[in-house]
Protein backbone atom coordinates (compact mmCIF):
# COMPACT_ATOMS: atom_id res chain seq x y z
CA UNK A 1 5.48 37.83 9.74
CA UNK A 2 3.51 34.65 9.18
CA UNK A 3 1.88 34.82 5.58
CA UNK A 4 -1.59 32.88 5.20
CA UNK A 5 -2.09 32.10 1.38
CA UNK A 6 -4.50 31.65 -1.31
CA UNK A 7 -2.97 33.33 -3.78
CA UNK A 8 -5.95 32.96 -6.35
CA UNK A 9 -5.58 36.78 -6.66
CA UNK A 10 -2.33 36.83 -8.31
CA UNK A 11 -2.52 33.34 -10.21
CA UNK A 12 -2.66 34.90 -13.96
CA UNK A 13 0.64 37.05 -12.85
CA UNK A 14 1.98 34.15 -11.46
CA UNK A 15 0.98 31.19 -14.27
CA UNK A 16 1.95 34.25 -16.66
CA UNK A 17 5.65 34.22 -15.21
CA UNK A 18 5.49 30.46 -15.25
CA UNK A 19 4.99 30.62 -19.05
CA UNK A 20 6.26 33.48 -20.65
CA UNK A 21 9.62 34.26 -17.89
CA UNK A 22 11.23 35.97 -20.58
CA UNK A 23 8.27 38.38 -20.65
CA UNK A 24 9.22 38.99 -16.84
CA UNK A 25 12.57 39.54 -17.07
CA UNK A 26 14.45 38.17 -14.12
CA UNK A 27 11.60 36.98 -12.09
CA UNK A 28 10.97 33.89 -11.98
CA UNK A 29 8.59 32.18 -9.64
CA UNK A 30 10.02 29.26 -7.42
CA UNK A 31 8.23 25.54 -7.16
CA UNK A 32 6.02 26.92 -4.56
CA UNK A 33 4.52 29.94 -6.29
CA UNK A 34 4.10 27.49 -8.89
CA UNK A 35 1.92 25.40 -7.62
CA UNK A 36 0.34 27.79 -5.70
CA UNK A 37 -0.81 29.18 -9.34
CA UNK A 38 -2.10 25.85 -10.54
CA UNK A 39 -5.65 25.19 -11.51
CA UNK A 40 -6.49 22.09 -10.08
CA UNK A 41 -4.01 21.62 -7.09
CA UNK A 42 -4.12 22.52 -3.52
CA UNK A 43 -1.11 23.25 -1.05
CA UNK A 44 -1.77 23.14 2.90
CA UNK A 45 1.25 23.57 5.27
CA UNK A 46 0.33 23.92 9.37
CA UNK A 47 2.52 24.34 12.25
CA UNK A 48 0.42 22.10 13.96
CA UNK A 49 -1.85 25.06 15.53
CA UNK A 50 -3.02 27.01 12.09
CA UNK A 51 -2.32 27.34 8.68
CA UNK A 52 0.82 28.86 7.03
CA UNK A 53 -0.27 27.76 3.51
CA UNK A 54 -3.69 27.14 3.14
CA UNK A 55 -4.15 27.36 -0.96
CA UNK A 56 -7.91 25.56 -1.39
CA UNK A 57 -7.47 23.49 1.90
CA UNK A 58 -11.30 22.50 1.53
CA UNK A 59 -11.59 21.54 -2.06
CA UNK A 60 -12.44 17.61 -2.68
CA UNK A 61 -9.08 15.81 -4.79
CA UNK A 62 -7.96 12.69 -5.66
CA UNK A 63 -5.32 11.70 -3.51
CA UNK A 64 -3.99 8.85 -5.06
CA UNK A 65 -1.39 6.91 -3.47
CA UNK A 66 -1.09 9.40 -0.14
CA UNK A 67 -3.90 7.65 0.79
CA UNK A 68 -1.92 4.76 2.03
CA UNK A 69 -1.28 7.49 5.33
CA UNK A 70 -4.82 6.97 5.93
CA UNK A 71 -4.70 3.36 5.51
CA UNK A 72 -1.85 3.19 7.75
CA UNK A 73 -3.04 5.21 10.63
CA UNK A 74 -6.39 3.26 10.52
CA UNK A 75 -4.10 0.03 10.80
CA UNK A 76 -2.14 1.55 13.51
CA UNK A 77 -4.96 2.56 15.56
CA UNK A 78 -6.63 -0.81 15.56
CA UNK A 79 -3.78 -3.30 15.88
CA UNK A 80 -0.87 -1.39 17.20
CA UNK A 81 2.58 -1.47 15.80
CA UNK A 82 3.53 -4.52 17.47
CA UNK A 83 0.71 -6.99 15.96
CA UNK A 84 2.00 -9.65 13.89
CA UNK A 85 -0.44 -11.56 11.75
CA UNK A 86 -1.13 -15.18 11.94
CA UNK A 87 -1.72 -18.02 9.85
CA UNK A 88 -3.51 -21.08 10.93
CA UNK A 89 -2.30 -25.21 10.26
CA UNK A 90 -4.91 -27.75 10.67
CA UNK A 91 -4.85 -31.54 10.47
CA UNK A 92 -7.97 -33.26 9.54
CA UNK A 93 -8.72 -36.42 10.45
CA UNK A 94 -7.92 -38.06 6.54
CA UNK A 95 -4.23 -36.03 7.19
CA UNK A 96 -4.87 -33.77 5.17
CA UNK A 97 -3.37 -30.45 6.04
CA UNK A 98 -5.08 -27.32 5.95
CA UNK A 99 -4.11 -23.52 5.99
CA UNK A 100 -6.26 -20.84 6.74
CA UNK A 101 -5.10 -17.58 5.35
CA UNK A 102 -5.70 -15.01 8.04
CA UNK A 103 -4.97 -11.96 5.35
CA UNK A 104 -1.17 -12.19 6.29
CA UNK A 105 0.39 -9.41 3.65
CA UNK A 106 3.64 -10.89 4.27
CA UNK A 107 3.48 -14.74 3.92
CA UNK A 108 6.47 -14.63 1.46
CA UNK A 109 8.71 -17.73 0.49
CA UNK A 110 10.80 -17.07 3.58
CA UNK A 111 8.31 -17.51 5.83
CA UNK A 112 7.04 -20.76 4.62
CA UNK A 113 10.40 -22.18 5.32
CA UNK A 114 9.82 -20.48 9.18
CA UNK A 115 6.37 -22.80 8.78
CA UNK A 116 7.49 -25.92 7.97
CA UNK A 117 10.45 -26.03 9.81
CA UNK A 118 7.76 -25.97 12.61
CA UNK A 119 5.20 -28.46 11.19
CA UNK A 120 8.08 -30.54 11.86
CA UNK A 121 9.14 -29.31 14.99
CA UNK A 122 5.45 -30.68 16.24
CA UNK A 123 5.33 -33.87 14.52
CA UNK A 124 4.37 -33.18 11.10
CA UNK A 125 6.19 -35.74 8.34
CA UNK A 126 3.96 -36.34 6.05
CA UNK A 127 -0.02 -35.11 5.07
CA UNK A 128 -2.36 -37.11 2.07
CA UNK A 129 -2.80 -33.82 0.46
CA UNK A 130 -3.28 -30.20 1.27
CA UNK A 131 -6.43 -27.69 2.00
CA UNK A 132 -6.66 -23.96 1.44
CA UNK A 133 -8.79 -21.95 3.08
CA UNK A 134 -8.95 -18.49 1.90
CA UNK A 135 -12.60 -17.48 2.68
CA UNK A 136 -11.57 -14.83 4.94
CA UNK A 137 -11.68 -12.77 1.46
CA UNK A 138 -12.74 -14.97 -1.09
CA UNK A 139 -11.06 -15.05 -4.43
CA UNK A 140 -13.44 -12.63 -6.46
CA UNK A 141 -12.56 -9.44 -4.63
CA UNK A 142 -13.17 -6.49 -7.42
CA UNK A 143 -10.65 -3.29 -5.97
CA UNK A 144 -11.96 0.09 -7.66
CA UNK A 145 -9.03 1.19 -9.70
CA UNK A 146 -7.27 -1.96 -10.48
CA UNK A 147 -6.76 -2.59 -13.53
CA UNK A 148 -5.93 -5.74 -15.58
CA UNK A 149 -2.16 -5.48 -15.92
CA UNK A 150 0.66 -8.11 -15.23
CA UNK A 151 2.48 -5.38 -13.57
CA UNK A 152 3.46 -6.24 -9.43
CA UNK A 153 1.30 -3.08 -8.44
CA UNK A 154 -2.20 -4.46 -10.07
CA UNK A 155 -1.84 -7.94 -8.04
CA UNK A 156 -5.01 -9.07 -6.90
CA UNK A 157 -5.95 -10.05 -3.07
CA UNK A 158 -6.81 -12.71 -1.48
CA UNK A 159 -6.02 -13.91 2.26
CA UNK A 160 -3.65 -16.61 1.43
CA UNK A 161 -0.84 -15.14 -0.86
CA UNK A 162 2.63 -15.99 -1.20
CA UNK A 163 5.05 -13.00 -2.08
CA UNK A 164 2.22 -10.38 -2.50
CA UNK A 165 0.60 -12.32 -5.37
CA UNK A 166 3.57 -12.09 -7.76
CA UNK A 167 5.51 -13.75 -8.83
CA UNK A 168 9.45 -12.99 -10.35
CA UNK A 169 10.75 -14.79 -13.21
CA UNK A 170 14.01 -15.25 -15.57
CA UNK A 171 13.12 -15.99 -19.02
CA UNK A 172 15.82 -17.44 -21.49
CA UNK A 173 15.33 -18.89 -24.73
CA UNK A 174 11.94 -19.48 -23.95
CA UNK A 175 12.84 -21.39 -20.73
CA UNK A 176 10.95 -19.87 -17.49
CA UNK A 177 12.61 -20.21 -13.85
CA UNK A 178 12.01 -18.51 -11.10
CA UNK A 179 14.27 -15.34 -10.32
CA UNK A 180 14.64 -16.31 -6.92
CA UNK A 181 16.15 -18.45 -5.24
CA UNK A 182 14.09 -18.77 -1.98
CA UNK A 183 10.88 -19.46 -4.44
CA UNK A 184 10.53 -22.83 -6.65
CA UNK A 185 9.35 -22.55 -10.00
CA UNK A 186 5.60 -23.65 -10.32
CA UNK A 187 3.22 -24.61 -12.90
CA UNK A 188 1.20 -21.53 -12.79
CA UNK A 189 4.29 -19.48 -12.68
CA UNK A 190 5.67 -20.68 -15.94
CA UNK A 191 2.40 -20.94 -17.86
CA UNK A 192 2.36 -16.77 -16.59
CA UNK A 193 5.95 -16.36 -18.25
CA UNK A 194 5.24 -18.35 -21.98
CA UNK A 195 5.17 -15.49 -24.26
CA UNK A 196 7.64 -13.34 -21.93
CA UNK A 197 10.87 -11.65 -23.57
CA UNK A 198 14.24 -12.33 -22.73
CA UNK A 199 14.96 -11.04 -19.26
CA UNK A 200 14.19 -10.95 -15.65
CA UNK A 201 10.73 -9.78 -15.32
CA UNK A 202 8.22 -9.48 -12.08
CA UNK A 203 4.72 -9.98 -12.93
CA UNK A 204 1.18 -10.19 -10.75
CA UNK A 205 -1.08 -13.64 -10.48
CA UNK A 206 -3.68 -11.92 -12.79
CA UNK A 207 -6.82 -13.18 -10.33
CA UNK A 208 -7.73 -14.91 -6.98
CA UNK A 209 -8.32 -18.12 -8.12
CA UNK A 210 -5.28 -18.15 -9.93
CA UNK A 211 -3.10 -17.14 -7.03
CA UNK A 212 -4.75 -19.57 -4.50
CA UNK A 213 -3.64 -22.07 -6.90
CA UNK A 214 0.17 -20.34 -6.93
CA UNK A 215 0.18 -20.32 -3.27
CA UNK A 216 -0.95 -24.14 -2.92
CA UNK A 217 2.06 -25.12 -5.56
CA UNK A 218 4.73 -22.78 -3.77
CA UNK A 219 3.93 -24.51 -0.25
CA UNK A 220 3.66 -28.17 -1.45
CA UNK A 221 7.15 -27.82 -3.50
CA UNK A 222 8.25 -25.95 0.16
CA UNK A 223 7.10 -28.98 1.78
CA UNK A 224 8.89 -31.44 0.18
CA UNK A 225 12.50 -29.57 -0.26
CA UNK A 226 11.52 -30.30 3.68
CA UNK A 227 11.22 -33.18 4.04
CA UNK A 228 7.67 -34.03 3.94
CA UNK A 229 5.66 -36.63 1.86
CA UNK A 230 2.71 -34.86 0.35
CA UNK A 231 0.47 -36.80 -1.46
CA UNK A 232 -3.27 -36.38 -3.26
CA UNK A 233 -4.81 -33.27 -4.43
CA UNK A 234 -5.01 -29.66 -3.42
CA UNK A 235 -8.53 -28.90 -2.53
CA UNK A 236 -10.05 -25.22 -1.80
CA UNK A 237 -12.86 -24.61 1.05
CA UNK A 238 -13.59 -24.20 4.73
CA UNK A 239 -11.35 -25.98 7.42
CA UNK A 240 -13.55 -28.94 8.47
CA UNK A 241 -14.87 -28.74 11.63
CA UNK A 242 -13.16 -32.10 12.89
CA UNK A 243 -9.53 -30.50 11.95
CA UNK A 244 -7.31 -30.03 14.44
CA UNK A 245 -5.28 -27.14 15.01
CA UNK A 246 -1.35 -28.00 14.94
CA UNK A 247 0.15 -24.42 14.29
CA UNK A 248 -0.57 -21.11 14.42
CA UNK A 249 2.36 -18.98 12.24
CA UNK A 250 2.62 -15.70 13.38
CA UNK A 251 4.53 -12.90 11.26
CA UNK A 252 8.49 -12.71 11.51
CA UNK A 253 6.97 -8.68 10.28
CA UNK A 254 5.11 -6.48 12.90
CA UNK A 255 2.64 -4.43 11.58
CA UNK A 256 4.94 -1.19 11.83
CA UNK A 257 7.53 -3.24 9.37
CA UNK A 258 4.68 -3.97 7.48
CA UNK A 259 3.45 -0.40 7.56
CA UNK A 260 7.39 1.04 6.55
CA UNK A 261 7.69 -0.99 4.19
CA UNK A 262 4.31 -0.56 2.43
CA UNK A 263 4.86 3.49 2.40
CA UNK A 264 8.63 3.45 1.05
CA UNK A 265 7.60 0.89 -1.93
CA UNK A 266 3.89 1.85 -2.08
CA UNK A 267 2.97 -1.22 -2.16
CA UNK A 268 -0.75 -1.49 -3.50
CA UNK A 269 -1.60 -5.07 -2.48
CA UNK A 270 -0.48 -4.67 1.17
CA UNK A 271 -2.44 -1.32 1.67
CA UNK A 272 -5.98 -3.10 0.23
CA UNK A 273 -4.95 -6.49 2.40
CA UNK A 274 -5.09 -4.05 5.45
CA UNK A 275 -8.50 -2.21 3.97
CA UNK A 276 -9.68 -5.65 3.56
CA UNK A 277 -8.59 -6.93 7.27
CA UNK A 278 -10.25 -3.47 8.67
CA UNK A 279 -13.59 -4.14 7.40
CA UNK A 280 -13.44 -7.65 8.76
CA UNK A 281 -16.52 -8.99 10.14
CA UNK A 282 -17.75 -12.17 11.90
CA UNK A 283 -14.98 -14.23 9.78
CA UNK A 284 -15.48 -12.70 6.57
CA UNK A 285 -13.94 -9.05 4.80
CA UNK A 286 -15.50 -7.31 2.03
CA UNK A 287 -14.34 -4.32 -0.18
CA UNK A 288 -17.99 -2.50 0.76
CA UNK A 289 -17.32 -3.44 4.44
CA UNK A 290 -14.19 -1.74 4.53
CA UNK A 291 -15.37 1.15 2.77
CA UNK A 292 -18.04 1.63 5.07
CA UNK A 293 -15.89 0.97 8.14
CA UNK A 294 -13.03 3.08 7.32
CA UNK A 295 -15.53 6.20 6.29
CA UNK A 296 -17.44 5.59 9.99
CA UNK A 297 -13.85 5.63 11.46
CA UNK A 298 -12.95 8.88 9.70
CA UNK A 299 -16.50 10.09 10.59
CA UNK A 300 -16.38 9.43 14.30
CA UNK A 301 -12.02 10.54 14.80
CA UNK A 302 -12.07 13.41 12.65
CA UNK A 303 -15.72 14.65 12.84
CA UNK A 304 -15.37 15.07 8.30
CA UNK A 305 -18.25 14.98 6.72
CA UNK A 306 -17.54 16.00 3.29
CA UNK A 307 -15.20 12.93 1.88
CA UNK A 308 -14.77 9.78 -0.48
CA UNK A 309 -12.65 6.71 0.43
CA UNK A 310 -13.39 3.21 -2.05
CA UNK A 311 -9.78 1.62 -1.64
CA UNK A 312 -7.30 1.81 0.94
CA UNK A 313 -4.26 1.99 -1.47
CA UNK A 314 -5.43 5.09 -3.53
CA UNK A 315 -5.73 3.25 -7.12
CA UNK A 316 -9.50 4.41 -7.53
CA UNK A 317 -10.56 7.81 -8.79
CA UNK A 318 -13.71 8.11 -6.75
CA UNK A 319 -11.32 8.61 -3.60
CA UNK A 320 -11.34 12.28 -2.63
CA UNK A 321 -10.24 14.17 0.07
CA UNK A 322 -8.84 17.74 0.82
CA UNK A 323 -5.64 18.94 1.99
CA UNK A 324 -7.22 19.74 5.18
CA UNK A 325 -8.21 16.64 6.27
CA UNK A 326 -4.76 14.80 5.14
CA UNK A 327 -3.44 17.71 7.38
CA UNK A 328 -5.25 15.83 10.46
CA UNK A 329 -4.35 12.75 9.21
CA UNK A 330 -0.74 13.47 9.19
CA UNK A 331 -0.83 15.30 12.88
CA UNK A 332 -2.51 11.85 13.85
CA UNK A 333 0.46 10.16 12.61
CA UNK A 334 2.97 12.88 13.75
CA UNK A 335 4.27 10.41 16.49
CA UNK A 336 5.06 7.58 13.58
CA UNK A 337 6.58 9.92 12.06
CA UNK A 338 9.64 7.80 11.27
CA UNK A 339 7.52 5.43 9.38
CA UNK A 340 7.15 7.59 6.56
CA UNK A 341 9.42 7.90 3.52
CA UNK A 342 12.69 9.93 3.01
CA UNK A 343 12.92 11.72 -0.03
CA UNK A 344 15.76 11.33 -2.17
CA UNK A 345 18.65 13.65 -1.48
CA UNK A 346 16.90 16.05 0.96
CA UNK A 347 16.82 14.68 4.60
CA UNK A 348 14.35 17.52 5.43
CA UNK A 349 11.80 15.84 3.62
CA UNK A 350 9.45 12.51 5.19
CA UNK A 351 6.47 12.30 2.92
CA UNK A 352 4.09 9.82 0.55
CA UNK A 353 4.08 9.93 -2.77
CA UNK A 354 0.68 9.81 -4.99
CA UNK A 355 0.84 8.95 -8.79
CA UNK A 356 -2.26 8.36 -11.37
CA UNK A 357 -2.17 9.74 -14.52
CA UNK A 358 -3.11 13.20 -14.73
CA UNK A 359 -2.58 13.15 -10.83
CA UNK A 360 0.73 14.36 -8.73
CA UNK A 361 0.22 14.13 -4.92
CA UNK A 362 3.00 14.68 -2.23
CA UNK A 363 1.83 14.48 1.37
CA UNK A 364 4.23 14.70 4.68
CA UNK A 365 6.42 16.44 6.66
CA UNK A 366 8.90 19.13 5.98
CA UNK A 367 11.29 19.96 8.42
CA UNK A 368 12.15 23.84 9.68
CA UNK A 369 14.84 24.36 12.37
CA UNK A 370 14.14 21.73 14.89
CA UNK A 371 10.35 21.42 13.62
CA UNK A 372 8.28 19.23 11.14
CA UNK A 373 5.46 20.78 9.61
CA UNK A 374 2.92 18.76 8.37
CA UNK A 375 2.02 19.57 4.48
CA UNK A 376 -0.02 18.74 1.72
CA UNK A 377 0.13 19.27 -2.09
CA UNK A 378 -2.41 17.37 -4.23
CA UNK A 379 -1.84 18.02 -8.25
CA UNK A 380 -5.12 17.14 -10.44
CA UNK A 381 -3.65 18.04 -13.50
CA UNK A 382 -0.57 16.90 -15.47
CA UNK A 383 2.91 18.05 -13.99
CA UNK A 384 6.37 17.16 -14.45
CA UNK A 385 6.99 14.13 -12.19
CA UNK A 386 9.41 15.78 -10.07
CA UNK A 387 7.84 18.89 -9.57
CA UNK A 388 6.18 17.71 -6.19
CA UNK A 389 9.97 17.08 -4.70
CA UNK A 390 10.43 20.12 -5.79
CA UNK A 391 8.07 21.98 -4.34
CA UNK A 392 8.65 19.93 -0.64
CA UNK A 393 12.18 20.70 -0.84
CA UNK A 394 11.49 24.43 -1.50
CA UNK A 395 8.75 24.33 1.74
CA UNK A 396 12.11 23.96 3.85
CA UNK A 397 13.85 27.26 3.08
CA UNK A 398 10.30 29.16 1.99
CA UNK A 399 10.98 32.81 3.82
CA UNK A 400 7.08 33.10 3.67
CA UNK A 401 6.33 30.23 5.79
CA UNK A 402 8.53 32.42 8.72
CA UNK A 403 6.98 32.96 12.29
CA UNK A 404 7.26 35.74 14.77
């Protein structure tokens, strides 16, 4: 018999067992009846036509970083796994080159070698300086829930990036070079690591002007382990008008890579690059754009009315949503379904993880037999950090969830 939840009526029995199980003897309640019994939490499992679990399927939560899915499927529907994104080269007329930043996430070091192995390829041997162009986002871009660490997940965005505005260092006796070998050492990048301990450490460009700056240091140096003679300044604007175009780089990484990848590491400054790139209009991208264009999209594909979206990688509070809706989210995606995460140790399990403090979300698919069953748990209150794996895993072999 199929058993359709809440469970509000037997929460203080439940929480009760939770606390005291001594007091209960023997029984004690399994990670599903637990969170079933929390306060602020909800727990939605479907078979794809109703709901097998529906504990407060309506009620408005922060999602944290689950709502990368909904960044995803919004990137998915628009471009297509296949896109690649591009990066344009210009030559002005004083031979100066110029790059436009198209809001590639993945320009990394590797790809710059991809770029000027074809400046070459097409003539390019020397420029009398460079030119970034990074309007497409500006370099002032405020992302609700970002806060002012040097940590890799708190990098800022801006259209023209190198290595997802971070950079990663080795410090030794107060010496700074770069921990990799594919990426020179730049003046920005060991001003970033004075005051560093000891170590190998990865930290963020702290601000857009500051990684603009990174990027147009990283690709000079890249230039000249080339090859190229690049002389005078690096200057920041539009592309003149009189430039020609000489190159157009697209992405070694289609967007499903790019999608993958951002999931599996939750990586926050690829999911607001995409937020950015969806709110895109006439040649310029905007936080409130993208707000207003992802909400309209949710609006007109899922008919929800009731909902809250500011950033596209989950770091802002204001986001809420309700299990129901990342229910319909996740049947949306139910044909990507291999681009979602693995959990450790149980195969059963494909699902995003959400973390903020005071915040534990887990949103996926669980798998049953030969089926997947989409699910969602969103925690609002402090839990043990595994306790959402736990409860997944236990959604696999819960006897209640059983259909005639």
């Amino acid at each position: 018999m199929c058993v359709l939840f809440p469970l509000r009526v037997v929460t203080g029995l439940l929480f009760g067992l939770l606390v005291s199980p001594m007091l209960a003897g023997a029984a004690v309640a399994g990670p599903v009846e637990q969170a079933l019994a929390l306060q602020d939490a909800s727990l939605v499992v479907s078979d794809g036509r109703r709901l097998l679990i529906a504990e407060e399927p309506d009620r408005l939560l922060v999602p944290a970083s689950t709502m990368k899915l909904i960044t995803a499927l919004a990137a998915i529907e628009r471009w297509g796994l296949k896109h690649r994104f591009e990066t344009r080269f210009y030559l002005g007329r004083d031979g100066r080159l110029w790059v436009k930043g198209g809001g590639d996430p993945y320009l990394v070091s590797e790809e710059l070698d991809q770029v000027v192995t074809a400046l070459k390829a097409v003539g390019v041997r020397s420029v009398s300086g460079l030119g970034l162009d990074a309007q497409l986002f500006g370099t002032q871009v405020v992302i609700p829930g970002r806060s002012s660490s040097n940590n890799p997940y708190d990098a800022p965005v801006t259209a023209l990036a190198v290595n997802f505005n971070t950079v990663s260092l080795l410090v030794s006796a107060g010496r700074v070079s770069s921990a990799e070998i594919q990426t020179p050492i730049t003046p920005t990048a060991q001003r970033l690591g004075r005051g560093l301990g000891d170590g190998k450490h990865r930290i963020n460009l702290v601000d857009g002007e500051t990684a603009l700056g990174h990027f147009g240091e990283v690709f000079k140096a890249k230039l000249q382990q080339g090859g190229l003679q690049v002389g005078g300044q690096v200057e920041r604007g539009a592309v003149p008008q009189s430039a020609k175009l000489v190159y157009t780089h697209r992405s070694s990484q289609t967007l499903g890579q790019v999608v993958k990848n951002m999931l599996e590491y939750s990586t926050n400054f690829v999911a607001n690059d995409l937020f950015l790139l969806l709110g895109e209009q006439g040649g310029r991208a905007s936080m409130a754009n993208a707000q207003q264009t992802i909400e309209r999209w949710a609006r007109q594909t899922f008919g929800w009315r009731d909902f809250r979206i500011e950033d596209g990688a989950g770091l802002s509070r204001g986001n809420r949503l309700s299990g129901r809706q990342m229910l319909e989210v996740l049947e949306r995606l139910r044909p990507h379904l291999d681009l979602l995460p693995t959990q450790d140790n149980d195969a059963n399990v494909r699902a995003k993880t959400g973390t903020l403090r005071g915040v534990s979300t887990y949103a996926g698919f669980v798998r049953r037999g030969r089926d997947w069953l989409p699910f969602s748990l969103m925690i609002n209150q402090p839990v043990a950090y595994g306790f959402r794996l736990q409860v997944a895993s236990a959604l696999a072999q819960y006897s209640a969830l059983r259909r005639n």
